[in-house]
C-alpha atoms as a PDB file:
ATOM      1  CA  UNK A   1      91.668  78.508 133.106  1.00  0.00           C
ATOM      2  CA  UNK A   2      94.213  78.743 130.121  1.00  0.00           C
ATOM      3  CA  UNK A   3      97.598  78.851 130.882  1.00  0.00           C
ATOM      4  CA  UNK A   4      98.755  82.229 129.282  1.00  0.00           C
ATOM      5  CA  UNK A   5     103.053  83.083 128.578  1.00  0.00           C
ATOM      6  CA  UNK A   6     104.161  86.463 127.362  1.00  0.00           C
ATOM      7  CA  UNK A   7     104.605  87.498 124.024  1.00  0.00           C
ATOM      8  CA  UNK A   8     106.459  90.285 124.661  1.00  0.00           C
ATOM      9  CA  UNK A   9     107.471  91.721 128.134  1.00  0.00           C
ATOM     10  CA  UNK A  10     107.542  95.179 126.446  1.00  0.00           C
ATOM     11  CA  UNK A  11     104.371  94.845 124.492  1.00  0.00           C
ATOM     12  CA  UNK A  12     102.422  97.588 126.463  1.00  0.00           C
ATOM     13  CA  UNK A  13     105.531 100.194 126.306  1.00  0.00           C
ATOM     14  CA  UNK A  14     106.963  99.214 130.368  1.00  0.00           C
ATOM     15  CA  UNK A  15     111.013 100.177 130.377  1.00  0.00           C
ATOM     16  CA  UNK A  16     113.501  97.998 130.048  1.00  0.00           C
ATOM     17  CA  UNK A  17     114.643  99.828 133.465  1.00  0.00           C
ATOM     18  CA  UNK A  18     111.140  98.943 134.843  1.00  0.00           C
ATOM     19  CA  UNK A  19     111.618  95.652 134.383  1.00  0.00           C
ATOM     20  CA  UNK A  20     114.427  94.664 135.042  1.00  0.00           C
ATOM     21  CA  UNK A  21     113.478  95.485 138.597  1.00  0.00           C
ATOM     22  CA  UNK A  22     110.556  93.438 138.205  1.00  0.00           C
ATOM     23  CA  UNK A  23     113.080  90.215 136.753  1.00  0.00           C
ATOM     24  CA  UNK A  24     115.089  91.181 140.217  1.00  0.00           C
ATOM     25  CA  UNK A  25     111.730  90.909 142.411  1.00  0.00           C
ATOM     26  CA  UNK A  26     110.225  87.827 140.701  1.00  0.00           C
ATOM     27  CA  UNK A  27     114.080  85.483 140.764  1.00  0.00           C
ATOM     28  CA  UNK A  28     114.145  86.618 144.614  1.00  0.00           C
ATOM     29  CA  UNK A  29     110.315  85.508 144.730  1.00  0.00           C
ATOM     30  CA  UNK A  30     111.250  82.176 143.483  1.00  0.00           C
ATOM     31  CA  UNK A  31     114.405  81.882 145.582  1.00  0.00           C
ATOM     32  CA  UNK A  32     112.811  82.707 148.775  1.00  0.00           C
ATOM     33  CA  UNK A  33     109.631  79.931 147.492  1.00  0.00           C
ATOM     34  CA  UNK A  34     107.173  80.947 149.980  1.00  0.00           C
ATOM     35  CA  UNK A  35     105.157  78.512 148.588  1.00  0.00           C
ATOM     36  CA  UNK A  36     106.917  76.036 150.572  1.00  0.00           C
ATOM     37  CA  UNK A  37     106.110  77.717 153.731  1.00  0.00           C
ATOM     38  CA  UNK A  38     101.898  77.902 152.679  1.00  0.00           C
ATOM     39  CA  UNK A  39     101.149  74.845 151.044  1.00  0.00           C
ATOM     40  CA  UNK A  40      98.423  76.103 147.851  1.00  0.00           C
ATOM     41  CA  UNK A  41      95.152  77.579 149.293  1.00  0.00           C
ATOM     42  CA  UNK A  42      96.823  78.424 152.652  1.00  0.00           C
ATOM     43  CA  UNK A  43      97.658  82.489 152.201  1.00  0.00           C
ATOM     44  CA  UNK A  44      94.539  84.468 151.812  1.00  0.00           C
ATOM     45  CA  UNK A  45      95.300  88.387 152.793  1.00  0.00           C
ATOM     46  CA  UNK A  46      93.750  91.964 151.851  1.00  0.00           C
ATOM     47  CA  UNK A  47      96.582  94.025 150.312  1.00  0.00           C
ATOM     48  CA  UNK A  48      96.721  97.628 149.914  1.00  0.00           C
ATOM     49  CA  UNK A  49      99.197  99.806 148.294  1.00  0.00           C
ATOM     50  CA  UNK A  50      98.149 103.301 148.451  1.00  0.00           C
ATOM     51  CA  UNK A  51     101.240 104.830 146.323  1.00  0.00           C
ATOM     52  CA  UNK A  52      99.224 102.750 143.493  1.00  0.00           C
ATOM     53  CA  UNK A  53      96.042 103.166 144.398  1.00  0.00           C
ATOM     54  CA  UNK A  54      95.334  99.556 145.604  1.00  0.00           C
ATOM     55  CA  UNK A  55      93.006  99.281 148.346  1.00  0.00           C
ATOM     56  CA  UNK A  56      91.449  96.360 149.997  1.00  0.00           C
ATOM     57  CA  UNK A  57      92.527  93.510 147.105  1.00  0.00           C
ATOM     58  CA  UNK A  58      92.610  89.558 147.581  1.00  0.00           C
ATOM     59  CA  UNK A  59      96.102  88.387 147.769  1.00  0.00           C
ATOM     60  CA  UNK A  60      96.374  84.172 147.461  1.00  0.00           C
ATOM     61  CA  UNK A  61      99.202  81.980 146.333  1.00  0.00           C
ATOM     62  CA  UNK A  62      98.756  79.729 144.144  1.00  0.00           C
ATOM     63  CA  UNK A  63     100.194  76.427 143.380  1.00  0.00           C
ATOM     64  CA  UNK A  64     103.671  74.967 144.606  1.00  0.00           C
ATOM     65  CA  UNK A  65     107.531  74.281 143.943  1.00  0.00           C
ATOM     66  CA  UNK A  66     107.067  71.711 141.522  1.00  0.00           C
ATOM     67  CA  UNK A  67     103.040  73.036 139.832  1.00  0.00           C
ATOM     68  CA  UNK A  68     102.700  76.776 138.925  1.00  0.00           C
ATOM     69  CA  UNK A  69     104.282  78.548 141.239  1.00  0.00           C
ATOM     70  CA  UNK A  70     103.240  82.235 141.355  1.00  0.00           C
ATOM     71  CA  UNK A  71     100.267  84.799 143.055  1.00  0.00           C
ATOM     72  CA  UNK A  72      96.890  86.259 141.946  1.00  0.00           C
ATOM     73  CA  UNK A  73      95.935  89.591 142.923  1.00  0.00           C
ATOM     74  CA  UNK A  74      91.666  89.870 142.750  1.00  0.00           C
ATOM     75  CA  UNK A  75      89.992  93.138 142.691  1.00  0.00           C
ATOM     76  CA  UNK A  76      87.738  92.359 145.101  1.00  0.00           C
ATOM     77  CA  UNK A  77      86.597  89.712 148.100  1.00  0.00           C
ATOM     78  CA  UNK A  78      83.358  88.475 145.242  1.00  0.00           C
ATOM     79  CA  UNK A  79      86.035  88.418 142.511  1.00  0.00           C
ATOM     80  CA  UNK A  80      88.474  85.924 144.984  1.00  0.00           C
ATOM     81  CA  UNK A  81      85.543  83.714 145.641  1.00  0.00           C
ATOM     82  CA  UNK A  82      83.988  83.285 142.098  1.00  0.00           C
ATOM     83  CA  UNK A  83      87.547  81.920 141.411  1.00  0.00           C
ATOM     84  CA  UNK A  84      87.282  79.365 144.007  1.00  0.00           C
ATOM     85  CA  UNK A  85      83.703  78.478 142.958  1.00  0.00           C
ATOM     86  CA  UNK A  86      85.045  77.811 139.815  1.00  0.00           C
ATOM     87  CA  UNK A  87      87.944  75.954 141.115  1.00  0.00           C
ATOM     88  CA  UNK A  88      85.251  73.674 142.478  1.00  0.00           C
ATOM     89  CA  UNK A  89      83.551  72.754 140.229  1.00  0.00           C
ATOM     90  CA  UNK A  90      81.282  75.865 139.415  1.00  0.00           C
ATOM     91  CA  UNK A  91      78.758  76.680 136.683  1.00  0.00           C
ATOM     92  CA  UNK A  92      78.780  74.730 133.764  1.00  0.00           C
ATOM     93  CA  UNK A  93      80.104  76.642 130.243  1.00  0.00           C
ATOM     94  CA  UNK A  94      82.493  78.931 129.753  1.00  0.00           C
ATOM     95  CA  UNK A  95      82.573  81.101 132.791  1.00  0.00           C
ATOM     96  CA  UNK A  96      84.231  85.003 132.985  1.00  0.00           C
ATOM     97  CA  UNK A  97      86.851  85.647 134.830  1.00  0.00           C
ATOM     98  CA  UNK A  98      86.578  88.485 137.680  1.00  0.00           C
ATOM     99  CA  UNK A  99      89.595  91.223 137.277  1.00  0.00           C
ATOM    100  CA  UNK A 100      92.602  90.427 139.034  1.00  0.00           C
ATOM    101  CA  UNK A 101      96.621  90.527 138.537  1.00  0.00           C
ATOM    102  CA  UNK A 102      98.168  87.240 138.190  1.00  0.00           C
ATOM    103  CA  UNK A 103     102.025  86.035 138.023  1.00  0.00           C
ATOM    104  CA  UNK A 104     103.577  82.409 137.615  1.00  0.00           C
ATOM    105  CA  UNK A 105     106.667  81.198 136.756  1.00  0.00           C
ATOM    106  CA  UNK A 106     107.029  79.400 133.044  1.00  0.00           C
ATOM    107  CA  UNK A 107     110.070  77.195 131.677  1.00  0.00           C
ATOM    108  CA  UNK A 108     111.999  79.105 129.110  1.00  0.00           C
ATOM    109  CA  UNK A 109     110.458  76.694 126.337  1.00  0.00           C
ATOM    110  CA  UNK A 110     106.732  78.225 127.142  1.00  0.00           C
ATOM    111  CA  UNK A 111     107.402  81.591 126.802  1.00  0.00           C
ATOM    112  CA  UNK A 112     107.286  83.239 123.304  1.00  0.00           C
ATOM    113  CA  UNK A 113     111.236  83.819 121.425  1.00  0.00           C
ATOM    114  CA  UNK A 114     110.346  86.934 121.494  1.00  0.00           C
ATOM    115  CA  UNK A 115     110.360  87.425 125.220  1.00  0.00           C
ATOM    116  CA  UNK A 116     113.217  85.335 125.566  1.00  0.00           C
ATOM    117  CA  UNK A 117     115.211  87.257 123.237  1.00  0.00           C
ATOM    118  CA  UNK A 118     114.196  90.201 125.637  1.00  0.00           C
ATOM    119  CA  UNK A 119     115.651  88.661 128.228  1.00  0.00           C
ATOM    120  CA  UNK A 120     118.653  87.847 126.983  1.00  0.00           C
ATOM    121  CA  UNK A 121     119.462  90.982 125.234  1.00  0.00           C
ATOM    122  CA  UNK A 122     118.755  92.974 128.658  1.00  0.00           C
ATOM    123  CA  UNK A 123     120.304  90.493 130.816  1.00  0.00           C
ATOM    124  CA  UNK A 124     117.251  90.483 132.993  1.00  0.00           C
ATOM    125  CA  UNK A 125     117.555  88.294 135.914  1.00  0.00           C
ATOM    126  CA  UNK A 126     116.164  84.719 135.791  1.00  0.00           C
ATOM    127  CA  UNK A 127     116.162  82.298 139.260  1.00  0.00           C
ATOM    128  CA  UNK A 128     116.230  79.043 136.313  1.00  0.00           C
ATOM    129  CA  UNK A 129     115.251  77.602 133.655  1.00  0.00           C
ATOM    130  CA  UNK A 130     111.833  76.731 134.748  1.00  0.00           C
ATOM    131  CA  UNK A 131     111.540  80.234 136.723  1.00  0.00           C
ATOM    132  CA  UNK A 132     110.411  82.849 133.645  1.00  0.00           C
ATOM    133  CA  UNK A 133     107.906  85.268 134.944  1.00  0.00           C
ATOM    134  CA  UNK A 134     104.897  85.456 133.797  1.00  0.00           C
ATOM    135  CA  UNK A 135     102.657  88.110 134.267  1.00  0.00           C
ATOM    136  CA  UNK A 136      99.149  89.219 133.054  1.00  0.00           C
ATOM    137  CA  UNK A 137      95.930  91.178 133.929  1.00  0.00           C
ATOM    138  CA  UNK A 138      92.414  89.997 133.750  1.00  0.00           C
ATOM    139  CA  UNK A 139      90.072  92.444 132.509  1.00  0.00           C
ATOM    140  CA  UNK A 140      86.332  92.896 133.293  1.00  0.00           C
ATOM    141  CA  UNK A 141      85.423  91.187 130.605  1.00  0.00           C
ATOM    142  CA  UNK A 142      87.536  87.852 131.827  1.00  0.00           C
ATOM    143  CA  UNK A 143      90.093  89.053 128.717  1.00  0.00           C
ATOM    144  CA  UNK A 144      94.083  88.401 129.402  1.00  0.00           C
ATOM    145  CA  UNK A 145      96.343  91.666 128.319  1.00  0.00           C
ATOM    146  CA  UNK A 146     100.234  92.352 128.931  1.00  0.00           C
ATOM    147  CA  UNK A 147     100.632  94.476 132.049  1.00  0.00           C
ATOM    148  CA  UNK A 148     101.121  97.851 131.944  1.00  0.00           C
ATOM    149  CA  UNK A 149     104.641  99.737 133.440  1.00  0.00           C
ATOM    150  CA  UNK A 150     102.574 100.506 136.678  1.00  0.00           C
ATOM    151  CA  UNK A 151     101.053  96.374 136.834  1.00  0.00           C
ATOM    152  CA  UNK A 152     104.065  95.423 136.630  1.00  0.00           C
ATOM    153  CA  UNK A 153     105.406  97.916 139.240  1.00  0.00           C
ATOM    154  CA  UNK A 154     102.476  96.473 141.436  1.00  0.00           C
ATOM    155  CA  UNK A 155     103.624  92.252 140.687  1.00  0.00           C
ATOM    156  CA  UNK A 156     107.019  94.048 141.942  1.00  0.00           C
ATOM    157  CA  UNK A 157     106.088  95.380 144.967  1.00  0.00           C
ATOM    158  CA  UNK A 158     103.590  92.383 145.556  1.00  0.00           C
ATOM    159  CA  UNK A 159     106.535  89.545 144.406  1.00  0.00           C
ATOM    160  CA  UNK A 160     109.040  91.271 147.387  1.00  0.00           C
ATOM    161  CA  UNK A 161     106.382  91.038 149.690  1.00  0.00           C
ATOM    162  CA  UNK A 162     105.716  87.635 149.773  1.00  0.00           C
ATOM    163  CA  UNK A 163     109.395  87.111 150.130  1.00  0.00           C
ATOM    164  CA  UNK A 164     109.105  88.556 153.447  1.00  0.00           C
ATOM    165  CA  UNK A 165     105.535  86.913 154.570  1.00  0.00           C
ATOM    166  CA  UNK A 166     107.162  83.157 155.620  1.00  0.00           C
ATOM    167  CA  UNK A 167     108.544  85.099 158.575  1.00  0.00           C
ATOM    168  CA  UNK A 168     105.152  86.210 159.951  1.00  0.00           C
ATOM    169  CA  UNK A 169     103.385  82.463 159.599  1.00  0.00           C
ATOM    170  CA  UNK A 170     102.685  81.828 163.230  1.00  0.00           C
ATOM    171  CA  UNK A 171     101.109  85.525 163.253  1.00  0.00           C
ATOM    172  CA  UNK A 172      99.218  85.389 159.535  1.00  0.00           C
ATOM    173  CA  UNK A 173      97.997  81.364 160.837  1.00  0.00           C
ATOM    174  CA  UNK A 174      96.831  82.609 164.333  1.00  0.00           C
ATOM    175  CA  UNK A 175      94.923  85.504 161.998  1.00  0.00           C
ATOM    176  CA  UNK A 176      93.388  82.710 159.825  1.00  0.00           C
ATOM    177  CA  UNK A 177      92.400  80.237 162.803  1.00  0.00           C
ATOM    178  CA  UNK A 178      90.670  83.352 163.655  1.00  0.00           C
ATOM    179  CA  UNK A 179      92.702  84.354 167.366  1.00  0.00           C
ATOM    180  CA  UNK A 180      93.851  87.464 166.611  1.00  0.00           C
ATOM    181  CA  UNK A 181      93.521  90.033 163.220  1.00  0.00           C
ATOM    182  CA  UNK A 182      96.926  90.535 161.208  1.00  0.00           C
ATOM    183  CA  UNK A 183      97.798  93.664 160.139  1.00  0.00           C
ATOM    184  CA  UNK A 184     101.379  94.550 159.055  1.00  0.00           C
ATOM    185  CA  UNK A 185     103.122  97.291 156.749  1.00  0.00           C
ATOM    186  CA  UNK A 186     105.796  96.475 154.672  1.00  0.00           C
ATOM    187  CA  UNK A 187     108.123  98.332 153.440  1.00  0.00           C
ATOM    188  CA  UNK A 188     109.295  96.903 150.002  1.00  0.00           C
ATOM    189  CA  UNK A 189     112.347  98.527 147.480  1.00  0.00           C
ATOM    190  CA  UNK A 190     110.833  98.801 143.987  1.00  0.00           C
ATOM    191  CA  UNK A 191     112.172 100.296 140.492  1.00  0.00           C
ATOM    192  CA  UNK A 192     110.252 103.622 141.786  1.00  0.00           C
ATOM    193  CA  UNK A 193     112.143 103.679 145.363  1.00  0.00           C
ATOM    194  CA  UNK A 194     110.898 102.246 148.375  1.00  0.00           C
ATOM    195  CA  UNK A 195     106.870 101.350 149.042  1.00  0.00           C
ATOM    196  CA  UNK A 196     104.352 100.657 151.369  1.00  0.00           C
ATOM    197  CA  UNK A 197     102.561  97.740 151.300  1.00  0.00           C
ATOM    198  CA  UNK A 198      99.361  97.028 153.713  1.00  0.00           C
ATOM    199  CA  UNK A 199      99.251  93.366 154.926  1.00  0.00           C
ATOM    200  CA  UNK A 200      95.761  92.605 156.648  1.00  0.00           C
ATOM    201  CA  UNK A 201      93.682  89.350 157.524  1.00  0.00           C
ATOM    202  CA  UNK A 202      91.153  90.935 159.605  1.00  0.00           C
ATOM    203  CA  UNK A 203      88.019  88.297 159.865  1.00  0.00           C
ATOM    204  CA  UNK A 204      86.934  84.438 158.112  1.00  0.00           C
ATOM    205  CA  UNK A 205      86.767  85.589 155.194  1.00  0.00           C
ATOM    206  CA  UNK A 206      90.480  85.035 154.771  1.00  0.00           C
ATOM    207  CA  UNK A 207      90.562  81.932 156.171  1.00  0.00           C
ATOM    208  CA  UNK A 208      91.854  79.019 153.931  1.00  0.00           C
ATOM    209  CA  UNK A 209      89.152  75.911 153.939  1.00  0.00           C
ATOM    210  CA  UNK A 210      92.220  73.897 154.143  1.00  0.00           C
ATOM    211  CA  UNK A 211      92.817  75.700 157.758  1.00  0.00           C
ATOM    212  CA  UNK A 212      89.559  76.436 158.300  1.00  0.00           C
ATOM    213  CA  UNK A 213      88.074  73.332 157.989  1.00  0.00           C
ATOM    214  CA  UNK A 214      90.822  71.144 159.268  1.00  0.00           C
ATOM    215  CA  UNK A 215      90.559  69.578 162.929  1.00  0.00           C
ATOM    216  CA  UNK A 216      93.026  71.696 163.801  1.00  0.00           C
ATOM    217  CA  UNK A 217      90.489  74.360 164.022  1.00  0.00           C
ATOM    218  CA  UNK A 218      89.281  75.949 167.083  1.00  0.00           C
ATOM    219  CA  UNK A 219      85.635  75.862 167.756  1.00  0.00           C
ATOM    220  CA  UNK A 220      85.736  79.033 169.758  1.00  0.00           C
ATOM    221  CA  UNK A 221      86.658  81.661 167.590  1.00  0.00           C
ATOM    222  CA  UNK A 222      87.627  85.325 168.998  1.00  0.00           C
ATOM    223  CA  UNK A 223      85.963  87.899 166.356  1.00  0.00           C
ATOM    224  CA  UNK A 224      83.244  89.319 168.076  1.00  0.00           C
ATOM    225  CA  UNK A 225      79.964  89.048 166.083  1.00  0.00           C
ATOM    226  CA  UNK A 226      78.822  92.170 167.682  1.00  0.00           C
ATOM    227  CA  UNK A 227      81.331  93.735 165.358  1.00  0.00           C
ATOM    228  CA  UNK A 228      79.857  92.289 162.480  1.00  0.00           C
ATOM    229  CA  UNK A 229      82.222  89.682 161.658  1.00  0.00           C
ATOM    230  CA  UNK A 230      81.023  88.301 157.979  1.00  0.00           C
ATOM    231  CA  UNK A 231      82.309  85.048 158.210  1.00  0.00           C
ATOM    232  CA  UNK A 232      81.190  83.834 161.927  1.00  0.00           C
ATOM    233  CA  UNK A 233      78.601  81.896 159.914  1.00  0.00           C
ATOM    234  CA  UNK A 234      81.608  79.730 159.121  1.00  0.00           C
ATOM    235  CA  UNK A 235      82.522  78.822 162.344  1.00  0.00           C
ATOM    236  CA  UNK A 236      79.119  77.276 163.329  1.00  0.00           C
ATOM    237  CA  UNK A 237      78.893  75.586 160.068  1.00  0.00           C
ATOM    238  CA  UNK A 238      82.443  74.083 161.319  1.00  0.00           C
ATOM    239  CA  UNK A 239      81.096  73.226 164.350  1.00  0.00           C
ATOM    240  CA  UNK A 240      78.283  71.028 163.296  1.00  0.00           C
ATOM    241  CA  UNK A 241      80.044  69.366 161.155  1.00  0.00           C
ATOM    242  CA  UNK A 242      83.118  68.401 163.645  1.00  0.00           C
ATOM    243  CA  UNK A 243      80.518  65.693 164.489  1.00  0.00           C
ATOM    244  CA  UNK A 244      79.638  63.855 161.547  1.00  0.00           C
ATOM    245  CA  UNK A 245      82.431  60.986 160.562  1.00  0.00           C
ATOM    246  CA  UNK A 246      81.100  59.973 157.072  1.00  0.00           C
ATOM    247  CA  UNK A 247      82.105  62.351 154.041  1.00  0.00           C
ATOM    248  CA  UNK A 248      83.562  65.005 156.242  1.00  0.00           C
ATOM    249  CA  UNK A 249      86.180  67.025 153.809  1.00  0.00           C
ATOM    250  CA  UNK A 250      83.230  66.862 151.025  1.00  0.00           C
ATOM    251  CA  UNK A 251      81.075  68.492 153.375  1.00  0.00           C
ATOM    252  CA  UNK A 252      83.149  70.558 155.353  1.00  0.00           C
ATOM    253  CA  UNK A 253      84.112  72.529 151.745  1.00  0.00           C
ATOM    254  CA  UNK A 254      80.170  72.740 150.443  1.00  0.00           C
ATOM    255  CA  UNK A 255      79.431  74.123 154.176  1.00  0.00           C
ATOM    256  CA  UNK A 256      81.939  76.730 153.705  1.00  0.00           C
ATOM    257  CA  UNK A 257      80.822  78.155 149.933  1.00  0.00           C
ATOM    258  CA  UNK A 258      77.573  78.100 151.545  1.00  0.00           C
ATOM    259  CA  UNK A 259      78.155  80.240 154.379  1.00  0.00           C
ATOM    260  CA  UNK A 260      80.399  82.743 152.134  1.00  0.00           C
ATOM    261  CA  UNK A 261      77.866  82.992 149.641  1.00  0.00           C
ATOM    262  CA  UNK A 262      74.732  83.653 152.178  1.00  0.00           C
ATOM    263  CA  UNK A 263      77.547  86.326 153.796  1.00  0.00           C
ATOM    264  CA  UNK A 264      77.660  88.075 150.316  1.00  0.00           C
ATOM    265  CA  UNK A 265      74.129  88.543 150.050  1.00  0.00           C
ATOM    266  CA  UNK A 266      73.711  90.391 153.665  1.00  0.00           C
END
């Protein structure tokens, strides 16, 4: 994917009020560095924001302290997984991108002067010199645009969030091992006064190969098939392989986009 920095934070007409609550949420986002606390690939959630009309998204962090720190926010569970096919590997060419919300963190060098002098001329809070926010949207048609004021009301909401998520690991982990469904509603301040945000991990689906498919992973697994659990496929694809020794991680991860991907088409 190419990298992408801001132009201009106010390119699509957000307030200077707007966002500077947004600079506020994104330095305590980088502060807190939940990232630390799940390694990349290891927070998968749904995330719903009803005040915004958000329902049912794919919430993942993405990289780490020292590589692209930040969040993607995908529009759907097939949008989440083309992204990960693509991550490994995928189709060949130029591929689209599936809508979704992303936000990373840039050193003041990579972003444009422009946004810079932005920042400086309405002191918006920065965490450091290599902690600039950068947000942008993904269209439909896999095309990068600004946010608008209410995206980047949502990466607000969504940044403040994930400050609070470290503190529910054991919970969130026992929900991705597949023990017992998370669901959790935060209550997060935001330039528009306080919000509700909808935390859930309710089946496999959310399950992070690099939890999944670690030996760590319990072989019994306590969604009930009988209610239609998509991703129990997973589990006995896990389960055979447990027993082969050669070429395990290789084939743990091509097990698991095969299961998801015969899920998608029930």
């Amino acid at each position: 994917m190419t990298r992408q920095t801001a132009p201009s934070y106010l390119a699509t007409g957000a307030s200077p009020e707007a966002l500077a609550s947004f600079f506020r949420a994104t330095a305590e986002l980088f502060r807190a560095a939940p990232w630390d606390a799940f390694p990349e690939g290891t927070f998968v959630a749904a995330v719903t924001v009803e005040a915004l009309g958000i329902r049912d998204r794919v919430l993942g962090l993405t990289g780490d302290g020292d590589r692209g720190p930040g969040w993607a926010l995908f529009d759907s569970r097939e949008g989440f997984e083309t992204v990960l096919e693509l991550a490994n590997g995928g189709p060949e060419g130029e591929p689209t991108l599936p809508p979704h919300l992303v936000l990373s963190f840039e050193r003041g060098a990579e972003i444009s002067p422009q946004a810079r002098r932005e920042v400086a001329q309405h002191g918006w809070e920065v965490a450091g010199p290599r902690a600039y926010p950068s947000a942008w949207v993904v269209d439909g048609k896999g095309k990068y645009r600004p946010p608008s004021e209410d995206e980047f009301l949502l990466a607000e909401a969504i940044s403040r969030l994930l400050v609070e998520a470290p503190a529910y690991r054991e919970e969130l982990e026992r929900a991705w091992f597949g023990l017992r469904p998370f669901s959790r509603t935060f209550s997060v301040a935001t330039h528009r006064g306080r919000m509700e945000v909808l935390v859930e991990v309710r089946d496999l689906f959310f399950a992070p190969d690099s939890l999944l498919l670690s030996d760590d992973f319990p072989v019994e697994i306590s969604f009930d098939e009988e209610d239609d659990c998509p991703w129990c496929a997973l589990a006995a694809h896990y389960e055979r392989l447990r027993s082969k020794k050669k070429g395990a991680a290789k084939a743990k991860r091509k097990a698991a986009r095969k299961a998801r991907k015969q899920n998608r088409s029930r």
